[in-house]
Protein backbone atom coordinates (compact mmCIF):
# COMPACT_ATOMS: atom_id res chain seq x y z
CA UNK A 1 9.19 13.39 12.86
CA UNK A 2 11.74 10.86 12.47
CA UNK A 3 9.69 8.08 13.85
CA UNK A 4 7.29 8.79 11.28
CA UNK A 5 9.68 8.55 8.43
CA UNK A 6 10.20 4.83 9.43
CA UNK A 7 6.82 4.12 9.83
CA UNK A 8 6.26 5.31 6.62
CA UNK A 9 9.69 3.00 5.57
CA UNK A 10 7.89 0.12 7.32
CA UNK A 11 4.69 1.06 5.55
CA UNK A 12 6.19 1.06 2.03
CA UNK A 13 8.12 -1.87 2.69
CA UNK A 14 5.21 -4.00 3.32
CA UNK A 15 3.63 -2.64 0.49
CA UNK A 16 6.62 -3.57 -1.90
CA UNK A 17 6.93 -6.90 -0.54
CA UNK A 18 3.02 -7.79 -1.29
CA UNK A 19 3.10 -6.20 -4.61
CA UNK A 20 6.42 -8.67 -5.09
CA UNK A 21 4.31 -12.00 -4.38
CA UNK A 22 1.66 -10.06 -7.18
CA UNK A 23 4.05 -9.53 -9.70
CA UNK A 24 4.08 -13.02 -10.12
CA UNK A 25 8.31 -13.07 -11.33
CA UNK A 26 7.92 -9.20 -12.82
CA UNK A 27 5.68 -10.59 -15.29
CA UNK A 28 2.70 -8.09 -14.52
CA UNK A 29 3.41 -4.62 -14.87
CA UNK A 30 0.79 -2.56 -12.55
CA UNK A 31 1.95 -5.10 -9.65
CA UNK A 32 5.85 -4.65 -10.64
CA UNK A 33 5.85 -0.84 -10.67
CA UNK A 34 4.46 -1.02 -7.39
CA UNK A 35 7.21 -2.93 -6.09
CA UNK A 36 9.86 -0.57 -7.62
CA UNK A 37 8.33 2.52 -6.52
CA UNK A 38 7.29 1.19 -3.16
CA UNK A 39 10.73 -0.38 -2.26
CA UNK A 40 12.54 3.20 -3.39
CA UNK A 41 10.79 5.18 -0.94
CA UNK A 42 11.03 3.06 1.51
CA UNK A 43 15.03 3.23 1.07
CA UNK A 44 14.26 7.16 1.12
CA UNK A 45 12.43 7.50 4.03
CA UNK A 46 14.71 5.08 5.84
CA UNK A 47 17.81 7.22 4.53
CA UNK A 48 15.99 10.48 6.12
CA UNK A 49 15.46 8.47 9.35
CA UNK A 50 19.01 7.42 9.68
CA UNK A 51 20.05 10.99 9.61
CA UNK A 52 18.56 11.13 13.34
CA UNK A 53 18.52 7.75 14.89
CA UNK A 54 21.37 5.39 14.90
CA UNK A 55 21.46 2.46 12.69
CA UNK A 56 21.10 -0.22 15.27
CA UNK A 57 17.97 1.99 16.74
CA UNK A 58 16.19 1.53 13.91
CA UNK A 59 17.28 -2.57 12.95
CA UNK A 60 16.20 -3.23 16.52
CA UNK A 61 12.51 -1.22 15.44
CA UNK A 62 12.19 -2.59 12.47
CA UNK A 63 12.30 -5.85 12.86
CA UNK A 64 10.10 -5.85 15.89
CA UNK A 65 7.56 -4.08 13.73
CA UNK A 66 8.35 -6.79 11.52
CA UNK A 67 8.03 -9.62 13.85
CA UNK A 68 4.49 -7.64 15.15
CA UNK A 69 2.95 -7.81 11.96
CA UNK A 70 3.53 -10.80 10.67
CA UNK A 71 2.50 -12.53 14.14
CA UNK A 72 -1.02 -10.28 13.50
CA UNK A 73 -1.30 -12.31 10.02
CA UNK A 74 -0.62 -15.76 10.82
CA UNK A 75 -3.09 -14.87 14.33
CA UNK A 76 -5.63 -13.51 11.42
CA UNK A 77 -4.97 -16.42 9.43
CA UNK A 78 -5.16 -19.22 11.95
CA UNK A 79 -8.52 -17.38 13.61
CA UNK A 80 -10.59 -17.87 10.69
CA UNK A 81 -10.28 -21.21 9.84
């Protein structure tokens, strides 16, 4: 279940940090709200994660899910042109 949680802390992460780039400084509220309420439960679900998996178990899979994803985007990117 735990992995799940961080998935889900990944997930909301992501979500936060797109909605950040929309918010265009905080000026727009729809995109802004997303950021707030995306980047708490990510810090949540992270928080319920760490309760089971050590702190260094989870830097190590995040940032390879981190390094996975954004190598997906710039392969998306660069294939279409």
């Amino acid at each position: 279940m735990h992995y799940l949680y961080l998935m889900a802390a990944v997930l909301a992460e992501t979500i936060g940090t797109t909605a950040l780039q929309a918010s265009q400084q905080f000026t727009r509220l729809l995109p802004s709200v997303i950021v707030v309420v995306a980047y708490a439960a990510s810090f949540f679900l992270m928080s319920l994660t760490l309760k089971y998996m050590p702190v260094g178990i989870v830097y190590a899979m995040v940032g390879a899910w981190h390094r996975a994803d954004r190598r997906h985007r710039v392969y998306r990117i660069w294939s279409t042109h």
